[in-house]
Protein backbone atom coordinates (compact mmCIF):
# COMPACT_ATOMS: atom_id res chain seq x y z
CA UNK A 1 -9.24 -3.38 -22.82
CA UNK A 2 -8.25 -4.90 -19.67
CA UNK A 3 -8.15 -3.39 -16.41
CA UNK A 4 -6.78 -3.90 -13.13
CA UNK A 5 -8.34 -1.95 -10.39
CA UNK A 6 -6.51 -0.82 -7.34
CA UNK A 7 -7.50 1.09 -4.26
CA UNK A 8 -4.13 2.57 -2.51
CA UNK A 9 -1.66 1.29 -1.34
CA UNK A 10 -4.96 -0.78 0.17
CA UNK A 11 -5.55 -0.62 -3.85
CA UNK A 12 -6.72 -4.67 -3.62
CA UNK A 13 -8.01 -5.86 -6.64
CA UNK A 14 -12.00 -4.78 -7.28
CA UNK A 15 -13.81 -8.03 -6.58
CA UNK A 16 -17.58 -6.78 -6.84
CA UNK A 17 -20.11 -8.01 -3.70
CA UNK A 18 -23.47 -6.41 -4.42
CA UNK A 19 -25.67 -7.88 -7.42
CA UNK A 20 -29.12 -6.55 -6.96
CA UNK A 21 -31.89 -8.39 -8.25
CA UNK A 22 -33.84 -7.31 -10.77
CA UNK A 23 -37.62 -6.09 -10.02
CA UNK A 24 -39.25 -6.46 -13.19
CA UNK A 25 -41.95 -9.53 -13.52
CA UNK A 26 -40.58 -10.58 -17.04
CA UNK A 27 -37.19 -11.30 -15.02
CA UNK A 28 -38.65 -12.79 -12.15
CA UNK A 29 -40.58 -15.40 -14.18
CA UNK A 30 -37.80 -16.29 -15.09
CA UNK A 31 -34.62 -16.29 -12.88
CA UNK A 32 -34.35 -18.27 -9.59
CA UNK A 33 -34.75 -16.39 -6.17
CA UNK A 34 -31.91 -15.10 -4.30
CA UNK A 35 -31.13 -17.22 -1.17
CA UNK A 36 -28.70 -16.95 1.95
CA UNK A 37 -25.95 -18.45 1.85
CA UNK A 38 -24.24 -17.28 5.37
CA UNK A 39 -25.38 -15.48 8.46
CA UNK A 40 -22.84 -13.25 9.96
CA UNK A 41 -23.46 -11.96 13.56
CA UNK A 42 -26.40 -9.28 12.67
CA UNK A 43 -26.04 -9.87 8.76
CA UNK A 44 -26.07 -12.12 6.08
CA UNK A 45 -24.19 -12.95 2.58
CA UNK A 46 -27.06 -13.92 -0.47
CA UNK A 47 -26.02 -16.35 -3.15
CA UNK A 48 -26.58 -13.50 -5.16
CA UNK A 49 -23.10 -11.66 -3.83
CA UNK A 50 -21.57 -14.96 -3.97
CA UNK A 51 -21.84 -15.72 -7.34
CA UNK A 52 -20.92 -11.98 -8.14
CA UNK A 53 -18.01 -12.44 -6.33
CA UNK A 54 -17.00 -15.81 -7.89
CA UNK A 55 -17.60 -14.57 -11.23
CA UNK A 56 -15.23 -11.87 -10.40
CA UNK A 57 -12.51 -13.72 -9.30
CA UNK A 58 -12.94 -16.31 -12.03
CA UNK A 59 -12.37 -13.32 -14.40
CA UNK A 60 -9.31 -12.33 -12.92
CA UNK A 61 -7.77 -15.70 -12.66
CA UNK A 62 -8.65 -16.06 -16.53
CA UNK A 63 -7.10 -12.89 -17.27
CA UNK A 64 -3.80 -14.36 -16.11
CA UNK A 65 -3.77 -17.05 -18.15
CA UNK A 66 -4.37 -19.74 -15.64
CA UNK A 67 -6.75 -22.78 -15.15
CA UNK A 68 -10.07 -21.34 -13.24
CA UNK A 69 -10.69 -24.17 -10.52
CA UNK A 70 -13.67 -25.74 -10.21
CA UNK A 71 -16.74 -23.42 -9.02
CA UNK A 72 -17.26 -25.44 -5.58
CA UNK A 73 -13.54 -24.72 -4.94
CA UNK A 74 -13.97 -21.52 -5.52
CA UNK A 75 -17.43 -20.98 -3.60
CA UNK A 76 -16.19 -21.61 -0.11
CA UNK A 77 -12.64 -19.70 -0.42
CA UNK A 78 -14.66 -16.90 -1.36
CA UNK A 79 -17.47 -16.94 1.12
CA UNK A 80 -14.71 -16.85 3.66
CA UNK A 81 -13.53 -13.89 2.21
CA UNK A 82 -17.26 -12.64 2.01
CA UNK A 83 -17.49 -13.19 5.75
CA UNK A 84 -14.66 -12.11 7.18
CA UNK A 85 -15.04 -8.21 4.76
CA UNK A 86 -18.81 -8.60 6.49
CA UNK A 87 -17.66 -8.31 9.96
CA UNK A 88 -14.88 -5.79 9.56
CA UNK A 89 -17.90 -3.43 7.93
CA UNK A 90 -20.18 -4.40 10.82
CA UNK A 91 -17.18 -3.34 13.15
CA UNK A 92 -17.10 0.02 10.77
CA UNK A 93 -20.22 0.62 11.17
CA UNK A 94 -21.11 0.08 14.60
CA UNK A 95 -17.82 2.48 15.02
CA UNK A 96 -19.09 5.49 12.87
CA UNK A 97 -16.54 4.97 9.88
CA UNK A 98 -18.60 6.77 7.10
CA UNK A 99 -17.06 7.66 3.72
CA UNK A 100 -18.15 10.80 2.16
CA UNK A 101 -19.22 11.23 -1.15
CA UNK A 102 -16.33 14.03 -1.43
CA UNK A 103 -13.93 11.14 -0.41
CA UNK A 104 -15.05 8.15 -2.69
CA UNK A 105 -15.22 10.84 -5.35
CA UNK A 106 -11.24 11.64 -4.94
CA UNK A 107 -10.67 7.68 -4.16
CA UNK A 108 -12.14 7.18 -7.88
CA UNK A 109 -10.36 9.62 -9.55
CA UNK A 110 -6.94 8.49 -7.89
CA UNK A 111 -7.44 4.78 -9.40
CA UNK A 112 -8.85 6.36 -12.66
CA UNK A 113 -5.42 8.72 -12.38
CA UNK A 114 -3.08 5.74 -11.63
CA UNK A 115 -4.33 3.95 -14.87
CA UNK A 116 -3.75 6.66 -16.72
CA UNK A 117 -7.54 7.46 -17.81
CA UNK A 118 -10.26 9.90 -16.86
CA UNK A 119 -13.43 9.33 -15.57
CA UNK A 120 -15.22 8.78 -18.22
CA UNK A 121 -12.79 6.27 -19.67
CA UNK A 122 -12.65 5.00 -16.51
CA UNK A 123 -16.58 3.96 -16.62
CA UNK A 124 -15.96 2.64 -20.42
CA UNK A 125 -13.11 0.44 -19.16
CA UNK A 126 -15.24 -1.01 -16.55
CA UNK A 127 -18.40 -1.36 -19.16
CA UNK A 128 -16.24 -3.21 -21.19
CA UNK A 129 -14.77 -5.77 -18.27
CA UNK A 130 -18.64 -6.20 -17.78
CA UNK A 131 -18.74 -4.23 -14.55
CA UNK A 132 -21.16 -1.76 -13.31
CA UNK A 133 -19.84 2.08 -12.36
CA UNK A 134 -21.97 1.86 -9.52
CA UNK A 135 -20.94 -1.13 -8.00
CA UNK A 136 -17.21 -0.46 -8.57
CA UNK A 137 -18.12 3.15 -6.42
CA UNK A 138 -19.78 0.84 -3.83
CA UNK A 139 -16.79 -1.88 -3.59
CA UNK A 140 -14.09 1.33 -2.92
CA UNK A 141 -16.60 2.46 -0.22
CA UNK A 142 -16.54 -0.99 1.17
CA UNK A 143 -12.73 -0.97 1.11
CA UNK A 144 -11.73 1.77 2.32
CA UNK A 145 -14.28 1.45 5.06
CA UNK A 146 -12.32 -1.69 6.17
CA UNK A 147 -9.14 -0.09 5.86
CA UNK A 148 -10.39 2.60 8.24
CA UNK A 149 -11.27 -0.40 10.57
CA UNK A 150 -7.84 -1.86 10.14
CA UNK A 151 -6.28 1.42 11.42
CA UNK A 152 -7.94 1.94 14.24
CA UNK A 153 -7.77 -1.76 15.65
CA UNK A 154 -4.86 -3.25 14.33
CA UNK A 155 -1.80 -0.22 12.57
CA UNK A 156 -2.44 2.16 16.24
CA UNK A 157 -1.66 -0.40 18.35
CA UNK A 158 1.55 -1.32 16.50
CA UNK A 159 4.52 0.44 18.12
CA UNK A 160 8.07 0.44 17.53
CA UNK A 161 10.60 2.22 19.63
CA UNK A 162 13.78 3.79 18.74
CA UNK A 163 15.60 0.91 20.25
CA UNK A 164 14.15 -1.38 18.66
CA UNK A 165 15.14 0.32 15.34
CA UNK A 166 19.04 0.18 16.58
CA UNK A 167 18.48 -3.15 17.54
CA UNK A 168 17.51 -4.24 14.41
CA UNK A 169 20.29 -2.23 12.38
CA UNK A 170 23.01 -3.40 14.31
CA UNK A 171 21.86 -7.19 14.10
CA UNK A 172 23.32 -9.47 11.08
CA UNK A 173 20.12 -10.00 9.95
CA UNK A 174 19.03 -6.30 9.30
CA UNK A 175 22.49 -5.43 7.74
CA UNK A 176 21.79 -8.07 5.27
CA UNK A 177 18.27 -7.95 4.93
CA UNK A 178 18.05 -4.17 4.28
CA UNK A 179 19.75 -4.44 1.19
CA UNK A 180 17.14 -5.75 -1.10
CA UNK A 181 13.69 -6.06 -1.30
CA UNK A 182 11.36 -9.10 -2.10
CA UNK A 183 8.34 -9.55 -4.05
CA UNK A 184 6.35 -12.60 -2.70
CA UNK A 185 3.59 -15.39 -2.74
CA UNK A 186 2.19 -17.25 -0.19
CA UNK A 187 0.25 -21.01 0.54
CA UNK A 188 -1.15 -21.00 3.98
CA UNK A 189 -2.26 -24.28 5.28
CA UNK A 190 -4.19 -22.86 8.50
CA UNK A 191 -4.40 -24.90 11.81
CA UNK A 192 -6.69 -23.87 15.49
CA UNK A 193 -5.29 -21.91 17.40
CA UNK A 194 -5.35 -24.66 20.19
CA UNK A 195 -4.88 -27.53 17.05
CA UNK A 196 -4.18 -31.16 18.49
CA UNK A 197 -1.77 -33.77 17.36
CA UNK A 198 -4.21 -34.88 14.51
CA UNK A 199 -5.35 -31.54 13.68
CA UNK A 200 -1.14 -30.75 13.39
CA UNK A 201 -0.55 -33.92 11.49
CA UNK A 202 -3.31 -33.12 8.96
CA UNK A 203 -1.84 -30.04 8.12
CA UNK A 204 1.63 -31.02 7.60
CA UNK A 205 0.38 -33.90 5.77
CA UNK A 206 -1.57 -31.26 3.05
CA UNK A 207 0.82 -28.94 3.06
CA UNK A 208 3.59 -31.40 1.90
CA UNK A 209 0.96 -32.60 -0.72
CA UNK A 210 0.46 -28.94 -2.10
CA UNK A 211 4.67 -28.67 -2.26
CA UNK A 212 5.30 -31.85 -4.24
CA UNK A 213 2.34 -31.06 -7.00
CA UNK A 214 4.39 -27.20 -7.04
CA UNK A 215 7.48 -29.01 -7.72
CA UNK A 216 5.97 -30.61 -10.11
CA UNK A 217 4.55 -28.35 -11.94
CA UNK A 218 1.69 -27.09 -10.53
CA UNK A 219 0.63 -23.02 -10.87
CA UNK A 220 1.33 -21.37 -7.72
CA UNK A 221 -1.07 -19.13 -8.05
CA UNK A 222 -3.96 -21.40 -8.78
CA UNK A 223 -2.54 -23.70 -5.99
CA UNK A 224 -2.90 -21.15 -3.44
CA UNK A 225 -6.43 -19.97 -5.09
CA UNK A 226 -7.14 -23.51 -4.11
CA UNK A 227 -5.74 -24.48 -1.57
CA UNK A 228 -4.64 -21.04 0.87
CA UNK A 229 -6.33 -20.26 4.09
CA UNK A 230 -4.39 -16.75 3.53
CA UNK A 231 -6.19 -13.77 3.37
CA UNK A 232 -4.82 -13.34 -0.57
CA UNK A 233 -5.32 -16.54 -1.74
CA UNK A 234 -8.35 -15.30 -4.03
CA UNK A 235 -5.07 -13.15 -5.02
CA UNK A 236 -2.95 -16.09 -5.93
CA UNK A 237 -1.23 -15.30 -2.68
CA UNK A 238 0.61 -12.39 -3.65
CA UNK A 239 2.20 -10.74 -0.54
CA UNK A 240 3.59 -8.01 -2.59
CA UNK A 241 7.06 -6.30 -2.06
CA UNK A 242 8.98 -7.43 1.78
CA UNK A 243 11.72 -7.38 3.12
CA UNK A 244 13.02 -11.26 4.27
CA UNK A 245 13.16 -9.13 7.96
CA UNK A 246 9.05 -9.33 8.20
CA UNK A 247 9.22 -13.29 7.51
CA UNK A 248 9.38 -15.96 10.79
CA UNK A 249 12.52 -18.07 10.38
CA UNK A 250 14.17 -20.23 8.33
CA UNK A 251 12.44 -17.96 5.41
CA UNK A 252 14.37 -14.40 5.90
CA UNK A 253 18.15 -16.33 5.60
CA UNK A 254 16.72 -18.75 3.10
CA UNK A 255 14.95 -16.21 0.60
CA UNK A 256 17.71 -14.11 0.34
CA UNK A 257 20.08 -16.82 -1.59
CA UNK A 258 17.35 -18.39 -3.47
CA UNK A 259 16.55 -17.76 -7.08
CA UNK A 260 13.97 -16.10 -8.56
CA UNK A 261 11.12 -18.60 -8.95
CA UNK A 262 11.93 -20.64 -6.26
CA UNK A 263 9.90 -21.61 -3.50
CA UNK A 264 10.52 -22.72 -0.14
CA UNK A 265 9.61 -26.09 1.62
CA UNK A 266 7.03 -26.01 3.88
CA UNK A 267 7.61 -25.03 7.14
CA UNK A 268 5.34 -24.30 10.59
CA UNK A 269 4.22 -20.85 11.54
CA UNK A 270 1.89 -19.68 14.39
CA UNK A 271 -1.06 -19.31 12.05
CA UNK A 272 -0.19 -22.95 10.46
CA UNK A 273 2.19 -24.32 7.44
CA UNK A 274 3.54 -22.18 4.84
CA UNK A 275 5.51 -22.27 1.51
CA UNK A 276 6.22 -19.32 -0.25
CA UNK A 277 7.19 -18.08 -3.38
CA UNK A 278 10.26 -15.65 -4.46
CA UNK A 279 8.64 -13.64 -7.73
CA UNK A 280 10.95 -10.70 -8.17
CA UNK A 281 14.07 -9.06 -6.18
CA UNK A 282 14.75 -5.21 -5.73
CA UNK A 283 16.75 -2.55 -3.95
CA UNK A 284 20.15 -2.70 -2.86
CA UNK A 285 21.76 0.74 -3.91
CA UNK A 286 23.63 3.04 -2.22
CA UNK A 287 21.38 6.35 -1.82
CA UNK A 288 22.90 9.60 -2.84
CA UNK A 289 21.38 12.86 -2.52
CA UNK A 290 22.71 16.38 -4.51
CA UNK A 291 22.69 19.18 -2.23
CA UNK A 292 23.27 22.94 -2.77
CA UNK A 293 25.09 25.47 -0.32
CA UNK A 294 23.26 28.58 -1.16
CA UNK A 295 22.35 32.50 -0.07
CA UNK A 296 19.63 34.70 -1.39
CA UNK A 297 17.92 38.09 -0.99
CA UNK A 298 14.58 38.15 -1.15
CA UNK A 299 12.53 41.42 -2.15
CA UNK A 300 8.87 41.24 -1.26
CA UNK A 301 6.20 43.50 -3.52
CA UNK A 302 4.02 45.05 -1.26
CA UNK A 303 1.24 48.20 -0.37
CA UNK A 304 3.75 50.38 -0.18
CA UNK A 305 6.26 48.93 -2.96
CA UNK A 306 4.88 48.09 -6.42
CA UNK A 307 6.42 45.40 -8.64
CA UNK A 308 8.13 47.32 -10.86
CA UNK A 309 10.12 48.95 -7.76
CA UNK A 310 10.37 45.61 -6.27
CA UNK A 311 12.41 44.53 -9.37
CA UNK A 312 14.28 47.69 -9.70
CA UNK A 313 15.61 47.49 -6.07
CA UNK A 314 16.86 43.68 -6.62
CA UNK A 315 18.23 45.02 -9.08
CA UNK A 316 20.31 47.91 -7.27
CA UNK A 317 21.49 45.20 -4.67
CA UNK A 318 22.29 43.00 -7.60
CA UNK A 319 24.98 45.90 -8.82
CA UNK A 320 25.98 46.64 -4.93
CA UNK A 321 27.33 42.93 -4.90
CA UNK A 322 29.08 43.13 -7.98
CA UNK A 323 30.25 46.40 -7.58
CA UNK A 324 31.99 44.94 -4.41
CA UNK A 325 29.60 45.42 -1.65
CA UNK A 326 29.32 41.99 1.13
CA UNK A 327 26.57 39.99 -0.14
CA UNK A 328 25.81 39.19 4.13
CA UNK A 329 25.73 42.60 4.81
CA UNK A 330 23.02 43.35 2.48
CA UNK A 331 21.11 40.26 3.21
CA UNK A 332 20.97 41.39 6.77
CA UNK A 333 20.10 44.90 5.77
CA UNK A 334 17.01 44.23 3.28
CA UNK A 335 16.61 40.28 2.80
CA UNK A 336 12.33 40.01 3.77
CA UNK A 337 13.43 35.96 4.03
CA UNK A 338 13.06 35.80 7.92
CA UNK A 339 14.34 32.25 8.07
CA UNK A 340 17.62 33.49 6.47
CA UNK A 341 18.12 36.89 6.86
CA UNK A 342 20.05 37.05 9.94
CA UNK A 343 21.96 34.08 8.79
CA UNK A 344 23.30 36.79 5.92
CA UNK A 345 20.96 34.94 3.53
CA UNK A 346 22.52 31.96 4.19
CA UNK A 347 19.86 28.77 3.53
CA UNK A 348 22.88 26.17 4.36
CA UNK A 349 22.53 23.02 2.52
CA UNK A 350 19.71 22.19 0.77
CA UNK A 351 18.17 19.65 -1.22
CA UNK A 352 16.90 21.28 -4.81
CA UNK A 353 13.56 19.40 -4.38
CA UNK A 354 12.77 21.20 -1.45
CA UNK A 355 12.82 24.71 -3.45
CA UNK A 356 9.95 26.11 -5.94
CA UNK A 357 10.96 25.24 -9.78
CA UNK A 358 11.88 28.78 -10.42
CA UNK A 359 14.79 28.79 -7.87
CA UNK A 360 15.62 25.53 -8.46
CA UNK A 361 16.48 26.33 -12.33
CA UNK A 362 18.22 29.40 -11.76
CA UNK A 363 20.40 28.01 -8.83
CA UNK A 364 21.16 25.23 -11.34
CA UNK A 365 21.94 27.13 -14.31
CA UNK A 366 24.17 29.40 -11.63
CA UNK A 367 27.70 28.47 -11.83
CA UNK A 368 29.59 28.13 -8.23
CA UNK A 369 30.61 31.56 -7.19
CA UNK A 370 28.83 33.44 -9.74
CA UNK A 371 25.61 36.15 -8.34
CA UNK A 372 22.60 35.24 -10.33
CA UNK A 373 20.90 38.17 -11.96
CA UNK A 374 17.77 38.69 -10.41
CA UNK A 375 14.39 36.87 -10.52
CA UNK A 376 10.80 36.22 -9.67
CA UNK A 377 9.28 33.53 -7.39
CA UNK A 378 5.90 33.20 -5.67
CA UNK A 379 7.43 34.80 -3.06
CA UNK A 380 8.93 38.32 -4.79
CA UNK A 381 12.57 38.73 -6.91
CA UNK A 382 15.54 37.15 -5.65
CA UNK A 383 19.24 37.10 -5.94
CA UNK A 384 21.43 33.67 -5.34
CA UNK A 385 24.72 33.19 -4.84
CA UNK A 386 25.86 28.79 -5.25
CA UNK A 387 28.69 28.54 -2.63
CA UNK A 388 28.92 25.04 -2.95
CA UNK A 389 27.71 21.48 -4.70
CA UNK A 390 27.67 18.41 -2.66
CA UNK A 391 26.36 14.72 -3.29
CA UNK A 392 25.13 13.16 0.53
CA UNK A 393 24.94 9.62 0.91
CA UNK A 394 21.81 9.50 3.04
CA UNK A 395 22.01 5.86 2.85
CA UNK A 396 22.19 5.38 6.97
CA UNK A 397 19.15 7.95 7.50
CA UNK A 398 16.85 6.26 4.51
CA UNK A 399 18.22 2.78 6.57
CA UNK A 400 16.81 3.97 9.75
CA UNK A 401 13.42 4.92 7.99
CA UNK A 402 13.20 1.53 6.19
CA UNK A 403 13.78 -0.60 9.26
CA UNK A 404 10.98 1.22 11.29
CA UNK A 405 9.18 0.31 8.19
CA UNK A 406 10.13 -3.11 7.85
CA UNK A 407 9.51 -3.93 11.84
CA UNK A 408 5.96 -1.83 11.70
CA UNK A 409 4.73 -4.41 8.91
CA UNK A 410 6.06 -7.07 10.39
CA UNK A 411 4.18 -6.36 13.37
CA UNK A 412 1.38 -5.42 11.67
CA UNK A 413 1.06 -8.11 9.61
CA UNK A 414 1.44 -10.16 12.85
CA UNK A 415 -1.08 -8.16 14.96
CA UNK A 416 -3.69 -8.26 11.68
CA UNK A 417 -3.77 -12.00 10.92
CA UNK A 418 -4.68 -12.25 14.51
CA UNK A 419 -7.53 -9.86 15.04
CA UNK A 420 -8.91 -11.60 11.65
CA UNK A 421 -9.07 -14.74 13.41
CA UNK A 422 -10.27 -13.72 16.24
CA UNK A 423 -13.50 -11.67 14.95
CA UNK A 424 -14.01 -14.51 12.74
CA UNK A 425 -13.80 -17.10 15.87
CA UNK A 426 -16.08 -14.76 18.12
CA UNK A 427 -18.77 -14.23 15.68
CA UNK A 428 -21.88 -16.38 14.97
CA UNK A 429 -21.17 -17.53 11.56
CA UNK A 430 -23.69 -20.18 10.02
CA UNK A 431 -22.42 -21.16 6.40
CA UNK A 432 -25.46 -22.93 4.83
CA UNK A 433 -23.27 -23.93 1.18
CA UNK A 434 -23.92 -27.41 0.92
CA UNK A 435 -20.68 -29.85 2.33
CA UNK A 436 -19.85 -26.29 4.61
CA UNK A 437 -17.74 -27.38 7.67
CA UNK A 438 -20.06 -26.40 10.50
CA UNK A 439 -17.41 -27.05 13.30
CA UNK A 440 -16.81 -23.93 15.41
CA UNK A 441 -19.08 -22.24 12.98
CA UNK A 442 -20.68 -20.21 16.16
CA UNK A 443 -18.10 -19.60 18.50
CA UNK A 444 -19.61 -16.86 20.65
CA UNK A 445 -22.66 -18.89 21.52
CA UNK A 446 -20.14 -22.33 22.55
């Protein structure tokens, strides 16, 4: 039984960082001592959340089928990760975030919902993957802490104006690029902010060795475990679902002609060299919506008025209309619906799906033209009369929505890579794995 663990829409995958060492003598006569293997500003990462957190990703990487690269690979990538997750909690904590237990309680039982199991199968699933309940609890904490983070420093400080928007629709490239959707993978090569010629060349010259062992052959996804300097590379890269708007040029023209598979040569970025990866394609369609033009009465039980003279007086008003009477009239006169009663009953067009079930059933069981007999909501009996069916293509208004979308991300994703690199360059970071790169390791104190 295999499992993969999401947390929403941040749902990353669960990558456990707390091992806690065991207390009992027979144990410690035995295993070696824990050790630090980083110091983060007012923190530090043991060997013992390393290795948890290799072992992890190892897992993952062998669930997919793919070689698992070499542990000293693996250790550094990962430590990164380790370090940069460290400071965003610091940040989160010196800023208040808490997470109740009320909330990680509901953020469990949404994963445990979206894979279709309850809790308890939920804890057997992650027994069986060799994971620990409590640890899984305390990585969701940890995540949705630094989503919290994220928010407040990096998604409220991304604006997009209505101009913008209409910029962006009336340009070739939105017309072409809000037709379909991509599903991506990324290899970052990563270069200083303030890299010099030989710094540049370096790059370029690794980047272009990663591309010709991908052409020939290599697994993307193990490449960019690897290899990336992306914050998913322990992912394989995966950038999920974009649109080829959010990506710098030549990418957004290039992506949309290629074939599924394909990847892209690498080219230079503001946070280095990139290749990426076209995985899947989606979207495209015209979106149509049904809509109903319908009236109702509505007859609200009350103190004064039992149910069973509720009923009985939609019921007279029911015979009224077919006897002749003007269904408006009535509405007017009786109708306890104050957002249509002086309209004559009239609701206008509507969407079905933004009606209870009840009244959506009868009004589609209700032919055009015809005066439903009457029925019971939440809200007390009603009669409906269908004055009209109508498909809408909304296609321009769900346009508008995805292209603030599509310009938000791209900003964000922008705005986030940035503030990652510059906590990370502004802390004191000391990574004691042996062979660590030490250069620029304390920033702050340069």
């Amino acid at each position: 039984m295999n499992v993969k663990i999401k947390l929403s829409d941040c749902l990353r995958p669960l990558m456990l960082g707390a091992l806690f060492l065991g207390t009992a003598a027979a144990h410690a006569a035995v295993q070696p001592l824990d050790k630090v293997v980083a110091i983060v500003d007012n923190d530090v990462i043991m060997q013992s959340q390393l290795d948890q957190r290799v072992k992890e990703v190892q897992q993952t990487i062998a669930k997919r089928g793919g070689g698992v690269p070499p542990t000293s690979v693996l250790d550094q990538q990962v430590l990164e990760r380790l370090i940069v997750e460290n400071l965003q909690l610091q940040i989160g904590d010196r800023s208040g975030i808490r997470i109740t237990d009320e909330e990680l309680n509901q953020a469990v039982g949404t994963i445990a919902q979206r894979n279709n199991m309850s809790i308890d199968q939920f804890r057997a699933a992650l027994a069986h993957d060799g994971l620990s309940y409590e640890d899984a609890r305390d990585q969701i904490r940890r995540e949705m802490i630094i989503s919290r983070v994220r928010q407040r420093r990096v998604a409220e400080r991304v604006q997009v104006s209505e101009q913008e928007v209409k910029n962006f629709l009336a340009s070739d490239l939105g017309k072409m690029q809000l037709s379909e959707e991509l599903h991506l993978a990324n290899i970052l090569i990563p270069t200083p902010d303030s890299a010099n010629a030989e710094q540049l060349n370096a790059a370029a010259a690794k980047t272009q060795a990663v591309y010709d062992r991908l052409k020939q052959g290599a697994d993307f996804a193990q490449m960019a475990i690897a290899q990336s300097g992306s914050d998913n590379a322990l992912e394989g890269g995966d950038m999920g679902w974009r649109k080829a708007a959010q990506l710098p040029p030549p990418f957004d023209r290039e992506l949309s002609t290629m074939e599924i598979g394909g990847i892209t040569q690498p080219a230079r970025t503001p946070g280095g060299f990139i290749i990426l990866k076209l995985l899947e394609k989606r979207g495209g369609e015209t979106q149509v919506r049904d809509e109903v033009h319908v009236r109702h009465i509505l007859i609200k039980p009350s103190e004064i008025r039992s149910e069973a003279e509720t009923k009985a007086l939609a019921q007279k008003l029911y015979e009224r209309i077919t006897s002749g009477e003007d269904f408006s009239t009535l509405a007017k006169s009786y109708s306890e619906d104050p957002g249509s009663a002086l309209n004559g009953g009239d609701l206008n067009w509507i969407d079905p799906k933004a009606l209870v079930p009840e009244f959506q059933a009868v009004m589609a069981d209700t032919p055009q033209g015809v005066l439903s007999k009457p029925f019971k909501t939440q809200y007390g009996w009603h009669v409906l009369e269908v004055l009209g069916r109508r498909a809408t293509d909304s296609t321009a208004q769900a346009r508008e929505q995805q292209a603030l979308t599509v310009l938000r991300n791209r900003k964000y994703d922008e705005e986030l890579q940035t503030w990652l690199r510059q906590i990370r360059d502004e802390a004191y970071v000391e990574n004691k794995l042996p062979g660590a790169d030490q250069t620029g390791t304390d920033q702050a104190a340069q």
